[in-house]
PDB file of N, CA and C in Angstrom:
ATOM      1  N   UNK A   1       0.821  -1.191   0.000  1.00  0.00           N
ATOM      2  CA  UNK A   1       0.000   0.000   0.000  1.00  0.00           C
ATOM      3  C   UNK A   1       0.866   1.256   0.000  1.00  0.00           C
ATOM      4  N   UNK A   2       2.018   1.336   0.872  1.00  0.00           N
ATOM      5  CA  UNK A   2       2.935   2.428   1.079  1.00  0.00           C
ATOM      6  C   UNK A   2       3.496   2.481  -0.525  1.00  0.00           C
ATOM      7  N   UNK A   3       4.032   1.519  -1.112  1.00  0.00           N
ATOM      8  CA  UNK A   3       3.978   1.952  -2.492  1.00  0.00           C
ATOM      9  C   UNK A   3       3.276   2.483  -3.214  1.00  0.00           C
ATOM     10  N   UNK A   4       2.121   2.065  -3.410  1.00  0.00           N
ATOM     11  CA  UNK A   4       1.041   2.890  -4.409  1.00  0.00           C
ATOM     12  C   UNK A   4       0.587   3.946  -3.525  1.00  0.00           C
ATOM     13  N   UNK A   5       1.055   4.877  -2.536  1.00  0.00           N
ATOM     14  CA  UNK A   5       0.920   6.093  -2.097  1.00  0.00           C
ATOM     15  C   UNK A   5       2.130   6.440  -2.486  1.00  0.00           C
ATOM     16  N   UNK A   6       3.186   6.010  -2.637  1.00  0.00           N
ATOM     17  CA  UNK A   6       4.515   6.592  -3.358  1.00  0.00           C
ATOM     18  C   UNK A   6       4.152   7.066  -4.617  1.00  0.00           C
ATOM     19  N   UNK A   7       4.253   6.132  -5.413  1.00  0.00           N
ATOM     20  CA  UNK A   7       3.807   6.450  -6.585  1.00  0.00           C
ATOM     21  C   UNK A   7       2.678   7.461  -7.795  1.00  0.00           C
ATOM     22  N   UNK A   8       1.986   7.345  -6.880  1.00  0.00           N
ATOM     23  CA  UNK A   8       0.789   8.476  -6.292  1.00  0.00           C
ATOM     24  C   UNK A   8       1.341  10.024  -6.408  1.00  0.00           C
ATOM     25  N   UNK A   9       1.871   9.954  -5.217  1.00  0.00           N
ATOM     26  CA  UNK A   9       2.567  11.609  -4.619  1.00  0.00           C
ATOM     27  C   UNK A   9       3.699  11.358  -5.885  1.00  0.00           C
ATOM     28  N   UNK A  10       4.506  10.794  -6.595  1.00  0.00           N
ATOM     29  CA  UNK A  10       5.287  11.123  -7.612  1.00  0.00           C
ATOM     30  C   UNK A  10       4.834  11.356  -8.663  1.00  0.00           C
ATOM     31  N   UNK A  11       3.611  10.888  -9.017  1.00  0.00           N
ATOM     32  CA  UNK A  11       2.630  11.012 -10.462  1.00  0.00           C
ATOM     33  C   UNK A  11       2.060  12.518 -10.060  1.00  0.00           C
ATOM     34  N   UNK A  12       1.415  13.046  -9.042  1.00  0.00           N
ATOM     35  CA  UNK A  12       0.776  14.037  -8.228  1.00  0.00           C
ATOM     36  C   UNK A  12       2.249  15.215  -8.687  1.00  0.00           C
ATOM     37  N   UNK A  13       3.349  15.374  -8.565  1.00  0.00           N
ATOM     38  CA  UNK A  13       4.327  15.919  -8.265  1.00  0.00           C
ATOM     39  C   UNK A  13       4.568  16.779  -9.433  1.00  0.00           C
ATOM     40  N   UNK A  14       4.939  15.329 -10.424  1.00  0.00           N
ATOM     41  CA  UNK A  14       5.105  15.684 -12.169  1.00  0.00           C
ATOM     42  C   UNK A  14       3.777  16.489 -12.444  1.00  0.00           C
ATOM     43  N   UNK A  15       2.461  15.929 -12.411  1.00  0.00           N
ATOM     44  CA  UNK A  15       1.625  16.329 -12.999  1.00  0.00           C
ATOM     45  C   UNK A  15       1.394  18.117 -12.436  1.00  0.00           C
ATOM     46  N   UNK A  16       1.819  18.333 -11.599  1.00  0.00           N
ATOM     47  CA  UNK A  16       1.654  19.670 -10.813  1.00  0.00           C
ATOM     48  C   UNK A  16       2.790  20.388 -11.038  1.00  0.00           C
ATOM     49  N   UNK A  17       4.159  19.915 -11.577  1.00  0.00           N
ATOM     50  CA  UNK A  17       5.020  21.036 -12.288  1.00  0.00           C
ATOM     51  C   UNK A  17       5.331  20.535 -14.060  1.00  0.00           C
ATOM     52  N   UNK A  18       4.061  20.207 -14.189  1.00  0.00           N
ATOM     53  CA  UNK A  18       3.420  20.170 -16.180  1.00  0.00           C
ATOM     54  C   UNK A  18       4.241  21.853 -16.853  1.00  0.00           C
ATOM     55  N   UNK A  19       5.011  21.294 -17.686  1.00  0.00           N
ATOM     56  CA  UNK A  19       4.967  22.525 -18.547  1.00  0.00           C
ATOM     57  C   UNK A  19       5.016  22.512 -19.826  1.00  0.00           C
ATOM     58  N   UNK A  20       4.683  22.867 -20.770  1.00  0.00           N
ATOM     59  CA  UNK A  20       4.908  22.655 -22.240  1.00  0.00           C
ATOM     60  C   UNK A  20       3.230  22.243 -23.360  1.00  0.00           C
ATOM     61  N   UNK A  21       4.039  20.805 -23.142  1.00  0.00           N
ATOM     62  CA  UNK A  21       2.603  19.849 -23.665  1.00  0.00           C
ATOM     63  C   UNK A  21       1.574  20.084 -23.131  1.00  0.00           C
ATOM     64  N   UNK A  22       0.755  19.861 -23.918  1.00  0.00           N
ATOM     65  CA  UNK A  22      -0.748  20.062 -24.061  1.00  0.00           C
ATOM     66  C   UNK A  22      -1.536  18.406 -22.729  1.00  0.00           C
ATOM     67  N   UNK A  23      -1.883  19.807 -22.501  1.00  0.00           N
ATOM     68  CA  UNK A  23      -2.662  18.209 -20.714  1.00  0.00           C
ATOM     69  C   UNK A  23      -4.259  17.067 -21.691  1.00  0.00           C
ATOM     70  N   UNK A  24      -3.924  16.206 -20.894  1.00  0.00           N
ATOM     71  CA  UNK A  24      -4.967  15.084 -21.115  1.00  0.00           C
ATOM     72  C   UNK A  24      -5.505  14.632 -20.339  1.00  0.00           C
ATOM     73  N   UNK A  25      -7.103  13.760 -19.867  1.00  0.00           N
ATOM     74  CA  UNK A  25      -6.761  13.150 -18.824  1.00  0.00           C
ATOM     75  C   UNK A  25      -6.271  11.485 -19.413  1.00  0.00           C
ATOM     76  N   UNK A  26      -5.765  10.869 -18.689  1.00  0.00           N
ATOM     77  CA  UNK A  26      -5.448   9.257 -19.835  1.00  0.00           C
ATOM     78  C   UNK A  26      -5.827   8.280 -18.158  1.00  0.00           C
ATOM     79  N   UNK A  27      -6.512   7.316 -18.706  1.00  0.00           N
ATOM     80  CA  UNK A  27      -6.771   6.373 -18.329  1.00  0.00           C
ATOM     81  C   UNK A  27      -5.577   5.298 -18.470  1.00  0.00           C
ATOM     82  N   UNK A  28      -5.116   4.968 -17.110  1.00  0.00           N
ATOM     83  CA  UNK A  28      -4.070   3.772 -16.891  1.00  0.00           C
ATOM     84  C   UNK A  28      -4.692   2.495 -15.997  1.00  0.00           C
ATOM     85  N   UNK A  29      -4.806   1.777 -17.052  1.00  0.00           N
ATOM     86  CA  UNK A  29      -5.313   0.466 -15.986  1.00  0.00           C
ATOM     87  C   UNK A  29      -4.048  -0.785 -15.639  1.00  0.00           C
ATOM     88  N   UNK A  30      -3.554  -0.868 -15.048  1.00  0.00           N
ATOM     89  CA  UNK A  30      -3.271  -2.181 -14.696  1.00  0.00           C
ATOM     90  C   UNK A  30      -3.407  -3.184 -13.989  1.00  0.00           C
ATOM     91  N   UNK A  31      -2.735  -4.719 -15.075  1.00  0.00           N
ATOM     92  CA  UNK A  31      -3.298  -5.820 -14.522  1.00  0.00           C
ATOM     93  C   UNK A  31      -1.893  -6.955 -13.895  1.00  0.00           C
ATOM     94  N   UNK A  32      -2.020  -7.397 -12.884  1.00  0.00           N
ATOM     95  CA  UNK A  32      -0.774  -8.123 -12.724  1.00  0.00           C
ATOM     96  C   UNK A  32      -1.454  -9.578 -12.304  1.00  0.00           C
ATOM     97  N   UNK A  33      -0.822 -10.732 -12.482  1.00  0.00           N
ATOM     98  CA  UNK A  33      -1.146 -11.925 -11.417  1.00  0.00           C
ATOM     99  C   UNK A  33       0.103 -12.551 -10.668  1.00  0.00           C
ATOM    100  N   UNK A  34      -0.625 -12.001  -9.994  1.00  0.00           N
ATOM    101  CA  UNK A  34       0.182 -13.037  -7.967  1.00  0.00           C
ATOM    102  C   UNK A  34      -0.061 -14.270  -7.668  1.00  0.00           C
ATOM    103  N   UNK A  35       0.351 -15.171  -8.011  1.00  0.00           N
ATOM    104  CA  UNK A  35       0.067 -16.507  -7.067  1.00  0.00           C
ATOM    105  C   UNK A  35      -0.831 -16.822  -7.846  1.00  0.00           C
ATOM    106  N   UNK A  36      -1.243 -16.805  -8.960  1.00  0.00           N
ATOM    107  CA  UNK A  36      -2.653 -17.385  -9.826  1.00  0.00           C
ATOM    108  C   UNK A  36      -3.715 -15.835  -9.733  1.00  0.00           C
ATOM    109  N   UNK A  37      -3.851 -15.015  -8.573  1.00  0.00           N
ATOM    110  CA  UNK A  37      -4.561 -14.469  -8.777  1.00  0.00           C
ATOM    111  C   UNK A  37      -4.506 -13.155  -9.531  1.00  0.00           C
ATOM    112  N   UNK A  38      -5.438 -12.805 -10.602  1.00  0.00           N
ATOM    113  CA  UNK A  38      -5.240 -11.908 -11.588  1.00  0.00           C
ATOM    114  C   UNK A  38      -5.880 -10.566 -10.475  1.00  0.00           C
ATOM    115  N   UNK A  39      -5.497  -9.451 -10.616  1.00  0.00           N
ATOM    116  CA  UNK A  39      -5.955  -8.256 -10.061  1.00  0.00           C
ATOM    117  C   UNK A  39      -5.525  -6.997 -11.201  1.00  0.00           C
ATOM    118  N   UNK A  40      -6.508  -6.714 -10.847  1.00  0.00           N
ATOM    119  CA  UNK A  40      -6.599  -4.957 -12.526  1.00  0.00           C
ATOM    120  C   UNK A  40      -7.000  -3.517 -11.077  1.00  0.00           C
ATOM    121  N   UNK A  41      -6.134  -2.346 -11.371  1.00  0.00           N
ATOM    122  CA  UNK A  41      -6.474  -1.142 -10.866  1.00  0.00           C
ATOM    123  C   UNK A  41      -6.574  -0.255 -12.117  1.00  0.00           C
ATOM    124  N   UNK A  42      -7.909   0.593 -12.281  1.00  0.00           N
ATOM    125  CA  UNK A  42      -7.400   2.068 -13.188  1.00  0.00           C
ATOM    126  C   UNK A  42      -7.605   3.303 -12.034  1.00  0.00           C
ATOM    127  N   UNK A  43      -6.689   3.845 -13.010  1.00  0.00           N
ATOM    128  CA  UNK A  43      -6.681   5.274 -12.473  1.00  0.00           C
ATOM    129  C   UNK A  43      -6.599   6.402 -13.371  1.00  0.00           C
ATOM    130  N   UNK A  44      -6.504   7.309 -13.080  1.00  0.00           N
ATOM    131  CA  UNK A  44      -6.692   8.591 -13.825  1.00  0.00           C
ATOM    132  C   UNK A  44      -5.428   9.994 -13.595  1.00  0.00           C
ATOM    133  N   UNK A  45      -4.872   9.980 -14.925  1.00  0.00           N
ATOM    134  CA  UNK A  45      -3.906  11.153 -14.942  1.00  0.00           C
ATOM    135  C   UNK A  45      -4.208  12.007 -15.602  1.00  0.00           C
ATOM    136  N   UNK A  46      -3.860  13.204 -15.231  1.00  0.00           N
ATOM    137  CA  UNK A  46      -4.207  14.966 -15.997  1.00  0.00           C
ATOM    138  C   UNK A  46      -2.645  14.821 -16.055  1.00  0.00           C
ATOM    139  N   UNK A  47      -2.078  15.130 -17.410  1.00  0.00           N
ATOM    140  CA  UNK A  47      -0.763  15.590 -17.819  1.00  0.00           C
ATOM    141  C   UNK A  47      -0.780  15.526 -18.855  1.00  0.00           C
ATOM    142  N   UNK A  48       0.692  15.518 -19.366  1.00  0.00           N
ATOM    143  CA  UNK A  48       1.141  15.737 -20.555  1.00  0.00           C
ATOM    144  C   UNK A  48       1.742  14.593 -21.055  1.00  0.00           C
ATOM    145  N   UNK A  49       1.946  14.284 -22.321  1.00  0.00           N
ATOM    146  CA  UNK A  49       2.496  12.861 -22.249  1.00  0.00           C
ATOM    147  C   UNK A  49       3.876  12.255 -21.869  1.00  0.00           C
ATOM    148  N   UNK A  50       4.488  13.073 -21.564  1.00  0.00           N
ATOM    149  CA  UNK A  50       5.129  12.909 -21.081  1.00  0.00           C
ATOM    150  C   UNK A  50       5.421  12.781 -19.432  1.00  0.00           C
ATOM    151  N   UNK A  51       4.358  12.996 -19.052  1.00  0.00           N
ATOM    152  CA  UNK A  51       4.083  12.776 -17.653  1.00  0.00           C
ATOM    153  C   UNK A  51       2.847  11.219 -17.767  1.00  0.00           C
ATOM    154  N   UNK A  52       2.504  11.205 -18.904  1.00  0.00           N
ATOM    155  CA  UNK A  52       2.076   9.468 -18.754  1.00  0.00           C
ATOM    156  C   UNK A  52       2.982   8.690 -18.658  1.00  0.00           C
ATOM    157  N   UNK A  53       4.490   9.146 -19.472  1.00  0.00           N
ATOM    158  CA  UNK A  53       5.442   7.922 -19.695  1.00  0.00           C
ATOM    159  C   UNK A  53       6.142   7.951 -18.280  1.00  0.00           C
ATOM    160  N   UNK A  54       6.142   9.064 -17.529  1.00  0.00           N
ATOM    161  CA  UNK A  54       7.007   8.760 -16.174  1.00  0.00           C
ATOM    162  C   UNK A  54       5.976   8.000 -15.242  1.00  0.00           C
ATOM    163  N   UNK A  55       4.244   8.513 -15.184  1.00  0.00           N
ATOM    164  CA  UNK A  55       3.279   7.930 -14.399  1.00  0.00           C
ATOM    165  C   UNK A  55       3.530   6.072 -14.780  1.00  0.00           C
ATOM    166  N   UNK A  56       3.788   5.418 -15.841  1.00  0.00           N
ATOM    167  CA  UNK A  56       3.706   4.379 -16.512  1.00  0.00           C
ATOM    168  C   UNK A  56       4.822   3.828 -16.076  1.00  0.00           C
ATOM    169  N   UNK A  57       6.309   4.424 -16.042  1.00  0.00           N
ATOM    170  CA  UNK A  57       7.620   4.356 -15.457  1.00  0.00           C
ATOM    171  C   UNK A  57       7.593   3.554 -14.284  1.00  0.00           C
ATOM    172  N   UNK A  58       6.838   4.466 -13.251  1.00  0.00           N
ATOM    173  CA  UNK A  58       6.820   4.379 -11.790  1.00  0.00           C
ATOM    174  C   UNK A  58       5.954   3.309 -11.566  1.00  0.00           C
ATOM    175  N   UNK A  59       4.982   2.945 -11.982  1.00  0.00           N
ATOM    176  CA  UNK A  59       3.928   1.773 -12.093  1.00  0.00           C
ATOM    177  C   UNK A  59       4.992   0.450 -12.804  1.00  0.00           C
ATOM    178  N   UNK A  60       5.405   0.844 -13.604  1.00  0.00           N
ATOM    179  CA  UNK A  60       6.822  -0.635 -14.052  1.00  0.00           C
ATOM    180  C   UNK A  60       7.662  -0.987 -12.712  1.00  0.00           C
ATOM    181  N   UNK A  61       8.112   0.368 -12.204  1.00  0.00           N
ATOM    182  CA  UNK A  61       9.302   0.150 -10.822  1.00  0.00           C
ATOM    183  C   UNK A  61       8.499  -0.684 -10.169  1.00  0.00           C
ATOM    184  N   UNK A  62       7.675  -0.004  -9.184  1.00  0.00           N
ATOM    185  CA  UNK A  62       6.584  -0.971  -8.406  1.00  0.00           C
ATOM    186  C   UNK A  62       6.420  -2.069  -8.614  1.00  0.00           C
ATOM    187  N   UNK A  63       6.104  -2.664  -9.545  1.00  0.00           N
ATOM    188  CA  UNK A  63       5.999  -3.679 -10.029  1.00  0.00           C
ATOM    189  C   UNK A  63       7.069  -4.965  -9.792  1.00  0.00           C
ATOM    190  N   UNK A  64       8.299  -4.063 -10.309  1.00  0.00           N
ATOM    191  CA  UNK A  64      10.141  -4.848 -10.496  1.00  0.00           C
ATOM    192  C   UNK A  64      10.076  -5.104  -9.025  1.00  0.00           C
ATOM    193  N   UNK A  65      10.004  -3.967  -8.325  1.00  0.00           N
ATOM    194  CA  UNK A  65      10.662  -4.584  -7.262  1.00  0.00           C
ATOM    195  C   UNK A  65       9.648  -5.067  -6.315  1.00  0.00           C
ATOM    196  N   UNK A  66       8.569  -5.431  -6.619  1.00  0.00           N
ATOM    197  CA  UNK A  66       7.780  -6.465  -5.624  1.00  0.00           C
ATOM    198  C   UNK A  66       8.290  -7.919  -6.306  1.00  0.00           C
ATOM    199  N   UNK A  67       9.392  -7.864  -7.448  1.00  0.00           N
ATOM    200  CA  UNK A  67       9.864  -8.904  -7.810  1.00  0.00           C
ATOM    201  C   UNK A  67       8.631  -9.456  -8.985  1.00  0.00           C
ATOM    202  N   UNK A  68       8.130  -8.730  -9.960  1.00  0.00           N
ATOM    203  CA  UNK A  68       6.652  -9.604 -10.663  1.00  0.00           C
ATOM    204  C   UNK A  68       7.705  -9.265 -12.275  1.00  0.00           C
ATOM    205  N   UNK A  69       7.856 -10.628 -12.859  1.00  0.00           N
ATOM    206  CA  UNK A  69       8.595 -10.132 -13.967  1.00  0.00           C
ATOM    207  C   UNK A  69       7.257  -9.586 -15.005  1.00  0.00           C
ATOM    208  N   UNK A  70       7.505  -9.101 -16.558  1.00  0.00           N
ATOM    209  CA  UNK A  70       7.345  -8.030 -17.813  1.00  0.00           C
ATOM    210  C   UNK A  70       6.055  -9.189 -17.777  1.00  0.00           C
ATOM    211  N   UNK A  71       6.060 -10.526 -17.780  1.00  0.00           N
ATOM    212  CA  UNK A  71       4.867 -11.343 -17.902  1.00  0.00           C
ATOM    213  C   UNK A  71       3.887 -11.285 -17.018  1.00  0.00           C
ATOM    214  N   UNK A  72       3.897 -10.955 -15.899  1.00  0.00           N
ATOM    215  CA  UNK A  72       3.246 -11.356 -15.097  1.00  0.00           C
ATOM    216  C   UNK A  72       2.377  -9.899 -14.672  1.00  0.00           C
ATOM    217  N   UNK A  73       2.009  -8.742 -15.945  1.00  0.00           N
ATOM    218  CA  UNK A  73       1.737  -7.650 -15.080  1.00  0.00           C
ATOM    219  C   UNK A  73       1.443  -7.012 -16.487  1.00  0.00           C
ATOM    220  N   UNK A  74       0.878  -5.980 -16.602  1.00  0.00           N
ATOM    221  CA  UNK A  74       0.297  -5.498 -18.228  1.00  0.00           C
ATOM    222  C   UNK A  74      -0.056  -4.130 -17.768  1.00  0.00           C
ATOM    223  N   UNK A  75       0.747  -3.254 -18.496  1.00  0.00           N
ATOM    224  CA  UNK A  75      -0.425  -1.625 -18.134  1.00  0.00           C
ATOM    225  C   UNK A  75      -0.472  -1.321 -19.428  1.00  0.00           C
ATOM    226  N   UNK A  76      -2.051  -0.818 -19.435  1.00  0.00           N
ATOM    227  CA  UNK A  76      -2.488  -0.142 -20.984  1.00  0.00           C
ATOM    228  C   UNK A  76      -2.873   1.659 -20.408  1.00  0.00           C
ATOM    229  N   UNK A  77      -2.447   1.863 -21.561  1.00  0.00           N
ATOM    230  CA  UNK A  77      -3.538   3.713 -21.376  1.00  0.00           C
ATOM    231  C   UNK A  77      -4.353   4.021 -22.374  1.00  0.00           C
ATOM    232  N   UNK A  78      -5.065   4.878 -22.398  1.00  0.00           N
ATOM    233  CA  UNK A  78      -5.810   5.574 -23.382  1.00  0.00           C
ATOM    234  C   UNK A  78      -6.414   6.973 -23.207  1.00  0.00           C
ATOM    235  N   UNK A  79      -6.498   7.751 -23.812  1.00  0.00           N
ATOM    236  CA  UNK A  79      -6.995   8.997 -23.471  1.00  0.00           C
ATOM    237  C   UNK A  79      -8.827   8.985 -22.932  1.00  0.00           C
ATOM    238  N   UNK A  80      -8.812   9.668 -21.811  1.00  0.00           N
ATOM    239  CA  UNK A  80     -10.173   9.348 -21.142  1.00  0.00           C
ATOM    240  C   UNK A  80     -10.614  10.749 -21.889  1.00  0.00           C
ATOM    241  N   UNK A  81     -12.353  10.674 -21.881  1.00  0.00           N
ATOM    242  CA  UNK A  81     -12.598  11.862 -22.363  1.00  0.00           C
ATOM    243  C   UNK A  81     -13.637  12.901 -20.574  1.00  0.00           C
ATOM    244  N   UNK A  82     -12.467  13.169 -19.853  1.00  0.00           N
ATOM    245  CA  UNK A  82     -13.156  13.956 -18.864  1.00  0.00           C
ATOM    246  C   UNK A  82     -12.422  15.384 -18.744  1.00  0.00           C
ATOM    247  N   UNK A  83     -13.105  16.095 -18.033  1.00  0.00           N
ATOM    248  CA  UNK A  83     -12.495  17.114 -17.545  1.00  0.00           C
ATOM    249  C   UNK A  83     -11.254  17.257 -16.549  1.00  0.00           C
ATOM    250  N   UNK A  84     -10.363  18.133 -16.558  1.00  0.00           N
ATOM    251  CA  UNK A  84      -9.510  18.313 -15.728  1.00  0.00           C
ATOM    252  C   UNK A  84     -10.127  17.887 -14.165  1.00  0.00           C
ATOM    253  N   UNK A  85     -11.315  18.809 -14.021  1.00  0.00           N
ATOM    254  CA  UNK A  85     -11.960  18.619 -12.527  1.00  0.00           C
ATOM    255  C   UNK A  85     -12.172  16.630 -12.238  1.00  0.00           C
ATOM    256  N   UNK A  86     -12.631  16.728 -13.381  1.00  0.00           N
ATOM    257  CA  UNK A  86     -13.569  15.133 -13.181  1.00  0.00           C
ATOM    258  C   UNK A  86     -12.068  14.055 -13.321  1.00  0.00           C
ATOM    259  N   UNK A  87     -11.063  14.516 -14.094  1.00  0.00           N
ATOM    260  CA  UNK A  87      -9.722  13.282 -14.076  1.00  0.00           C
ATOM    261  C   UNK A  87      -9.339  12.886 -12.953  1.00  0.00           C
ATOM    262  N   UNK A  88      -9.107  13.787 -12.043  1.00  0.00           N
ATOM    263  CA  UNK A  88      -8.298  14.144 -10.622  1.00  0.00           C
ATOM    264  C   UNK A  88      -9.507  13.544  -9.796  1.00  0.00           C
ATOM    265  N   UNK A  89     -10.505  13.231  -9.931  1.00  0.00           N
ATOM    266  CA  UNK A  89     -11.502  12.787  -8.590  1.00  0.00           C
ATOM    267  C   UNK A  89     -11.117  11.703  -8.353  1.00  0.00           C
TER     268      UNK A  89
END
C-alpha cells in the first residue's frame, strides 16, 4: 500500500510542475497476477504525455521490485474523455 501512495505523490508531483505539452486526462489500468490471482487497478492522470510515460515508469518500478517479472503484469492507457476537474476525482 505504502507503495502505491509513493507512486501516487510522484505522479501528483510531475503532474503539478506540467509545462509545455498540451494536458490530457489518460486512463491507466493495470493488470498483474500473484500466485494465480489476476488483479486490474485504473486510475486517472491529468498531464502531458510525457508525464504518462514517467506515471507508466513508476507503475513498471513498483511492479520490479515487488519482484513480478514483464509477464506477469500489463499496463495499458488511453486517453479518457473527462475534464480536468472530473480526471483528478
Amino acid at each position: 500500500m505504502k507503495k502505491i501512495i509513493f507512486v501516487s505523490a510522484i505522479v501528483l508531483a510531475g503532474i503539478l510542475s506540467s509545462c509545455g505539452d498540451t494536458n490530457y486526462c489518460y486512463e491507466i489500468t493495470q493488470k498483474s497476477t500473484i500466485l494465480g490471482v489476476e488483479t486490474s487497478a485504473t486510475t486517472y492522470v491529468w498531464g502531458t504525455s510525457n508525464e504518462l510515460d514517467a506515471a507508466i515508469d513508476e507503475i513498471e518500478a513498483t511492479f520490479e521490485t515487488m519482484g513480478l517479472s514483464k509477464d506477469a503484469y500489463s499496463i495499458k492507457y488511453k486517453k479518457a474523455n473527462k475534464s480536468q476537474e472530473d480526471c483528478r476525482k
